[in-house]
Structures are given as structure tokens and as C-alpha cells.
Protein backbone atom coordinates (compact mmCIF):
# COMPACT_ATOMS: atom_id res chain seq x y z
CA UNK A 1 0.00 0.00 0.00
CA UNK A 2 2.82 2.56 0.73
CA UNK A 3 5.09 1.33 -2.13
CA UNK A 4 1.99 2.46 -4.48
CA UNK A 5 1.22 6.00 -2.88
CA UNK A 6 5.35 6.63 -2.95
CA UNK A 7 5.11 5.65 -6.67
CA UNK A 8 1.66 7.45 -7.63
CA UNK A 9 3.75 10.88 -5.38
CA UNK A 10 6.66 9.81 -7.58
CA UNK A 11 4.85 10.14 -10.98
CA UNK A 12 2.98 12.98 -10.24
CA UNK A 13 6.00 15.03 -8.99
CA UNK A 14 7.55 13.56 -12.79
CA UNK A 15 4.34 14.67 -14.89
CA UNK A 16 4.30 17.78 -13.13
CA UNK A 17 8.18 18.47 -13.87
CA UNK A 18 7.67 18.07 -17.43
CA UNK A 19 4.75 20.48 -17.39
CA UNK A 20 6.77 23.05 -15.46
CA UNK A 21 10.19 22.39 -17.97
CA UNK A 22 7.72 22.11 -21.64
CA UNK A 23 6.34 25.85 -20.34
CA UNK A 24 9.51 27.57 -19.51
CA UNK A 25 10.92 26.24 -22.94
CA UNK A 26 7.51 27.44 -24.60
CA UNK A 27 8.07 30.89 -23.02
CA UNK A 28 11.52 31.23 -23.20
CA UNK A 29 11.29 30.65 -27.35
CA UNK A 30 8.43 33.73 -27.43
CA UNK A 31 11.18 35.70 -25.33
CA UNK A 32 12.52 38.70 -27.91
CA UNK A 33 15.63 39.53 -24.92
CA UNK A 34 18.26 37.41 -25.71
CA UNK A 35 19.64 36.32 -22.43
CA UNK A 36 15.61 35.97 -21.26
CA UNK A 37 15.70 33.08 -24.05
CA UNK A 38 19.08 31.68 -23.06
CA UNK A 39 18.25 31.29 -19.66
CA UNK A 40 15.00 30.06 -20.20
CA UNK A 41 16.26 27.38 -22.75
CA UNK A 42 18.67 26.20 -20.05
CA UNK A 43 16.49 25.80 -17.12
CA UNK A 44 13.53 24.39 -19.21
CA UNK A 45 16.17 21.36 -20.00
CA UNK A 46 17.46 20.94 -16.59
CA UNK A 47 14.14 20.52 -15.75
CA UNK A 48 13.32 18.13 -17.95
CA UNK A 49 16.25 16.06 -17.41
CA UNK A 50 16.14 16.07 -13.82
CA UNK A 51 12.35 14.74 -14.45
CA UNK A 52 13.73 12.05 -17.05
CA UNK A 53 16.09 11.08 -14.16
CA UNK A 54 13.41 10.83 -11.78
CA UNK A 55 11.65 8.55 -14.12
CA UNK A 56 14.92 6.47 -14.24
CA UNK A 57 14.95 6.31 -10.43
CA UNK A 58 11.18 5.41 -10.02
CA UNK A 59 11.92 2.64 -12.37
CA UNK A 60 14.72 1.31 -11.24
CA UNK A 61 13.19 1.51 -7.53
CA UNK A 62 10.31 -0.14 -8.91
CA UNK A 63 12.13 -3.15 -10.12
CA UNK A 64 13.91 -3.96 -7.24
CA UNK A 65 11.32 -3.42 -4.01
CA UNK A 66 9.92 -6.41 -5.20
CA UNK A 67 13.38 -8.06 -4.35
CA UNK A 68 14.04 -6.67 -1.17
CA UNK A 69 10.40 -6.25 0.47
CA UNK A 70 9.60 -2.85 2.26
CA UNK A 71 12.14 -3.04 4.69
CA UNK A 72 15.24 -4.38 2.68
CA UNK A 73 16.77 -8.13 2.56
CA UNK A 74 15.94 -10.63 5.13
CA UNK A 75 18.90 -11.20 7.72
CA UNK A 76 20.02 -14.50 6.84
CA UNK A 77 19.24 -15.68 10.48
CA UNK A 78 15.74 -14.96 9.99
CA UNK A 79 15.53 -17.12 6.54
CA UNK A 80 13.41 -20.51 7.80
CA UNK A 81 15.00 -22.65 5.25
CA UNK A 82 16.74 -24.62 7.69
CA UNK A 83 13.83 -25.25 10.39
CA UNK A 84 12.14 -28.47 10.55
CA UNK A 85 8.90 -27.22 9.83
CA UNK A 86 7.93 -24.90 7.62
CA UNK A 87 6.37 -21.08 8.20
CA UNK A 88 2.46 -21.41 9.61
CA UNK A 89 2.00 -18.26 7.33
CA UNK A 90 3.81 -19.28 3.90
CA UNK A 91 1.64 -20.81 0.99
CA UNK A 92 1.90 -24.90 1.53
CA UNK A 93 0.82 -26.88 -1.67
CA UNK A 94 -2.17 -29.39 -0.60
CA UNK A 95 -0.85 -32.85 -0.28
CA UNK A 96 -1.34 -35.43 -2.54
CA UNK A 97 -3.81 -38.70 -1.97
């Protein structure tokens, strides 16, 4: 449940970068100053490449919480591979007749 509301926060934050960086490119190419147009060229990029690497991020973080579970890898103490019987709570396949 919190893995999806970080990710929806995530890719709002990333939809509403590229909104912010598409405008200040838009306004920076009506700009008749010279500098104006300059500067807005430049920080209508960063802003969409700090945005694309926030999409990167997201991805990559995406990928691997599956991996790791919400509070990072299992100490290998805590793995129940070695017990003699198995986890009350993991899935058991029915036994056959």
C-alpha cells in the first residue's frame, strides 16, 4: 500500500516536472531579450532532465522493491530454510492422496 502511494507521489511530482520544464521552454522561445531566451532554454532542459532522471529512479526503484520487500533483505538468520517445519504463514501446496 505505501510502495503504491510513494510511486503514484513519484509520478505525479515527474508529470508535473515536465509540465513546469515544456512551459519555460515554450516561453523562453516567445522571449525577444536574448539572455531571457538563453536562460530560459537552459532551465527548461534541466528541468526536464532532472524529471527524465526521476523517471529512471522510479523505475529502477520499482524493479527492485519487489526483491528486497519494504524493509530491505531478510537477515540471513531470519531465513526458515533450515527449520524443521515450515512457516504457519507461507503458501503450503495441498498434499497429494
Amino acid at each position: 500500500m505505501l510502495t503504491s502511494a510513494v510511486l503514484t507521489f513519484i509520478l505525479l511530482h515527474l508529470a508535473f516536472g515536465l509540465a513546469v520544464g515544456f512551459f519555460i521552454l515554450m516561453f523562453a522561445l516567445k522571449q525577444e531579450i536574448k539572455w531571457f531566451k538563453i536562460l530560459g532554454l537552459v532551465f527548461g532542459w534541466i528541468i526536464i532532465a532532472l524529471s527524465a532522471l526521476l523517471m529512471l529512479i522510479a523505475t529502477v526503484s520499482a524493479i527492485r522493491a519487489p526483491m528486497y520487500g519494504p524493509y530491505g533483505p531478510m537477515h540471513p538468520m531470519m531465513q526458515q530454510e533450515g527449520t524443521s517445519r515450515p512457516c504457519p504463514f507461507q503458501y503450503q501446496q495441498p498434499k497429494q492422496r
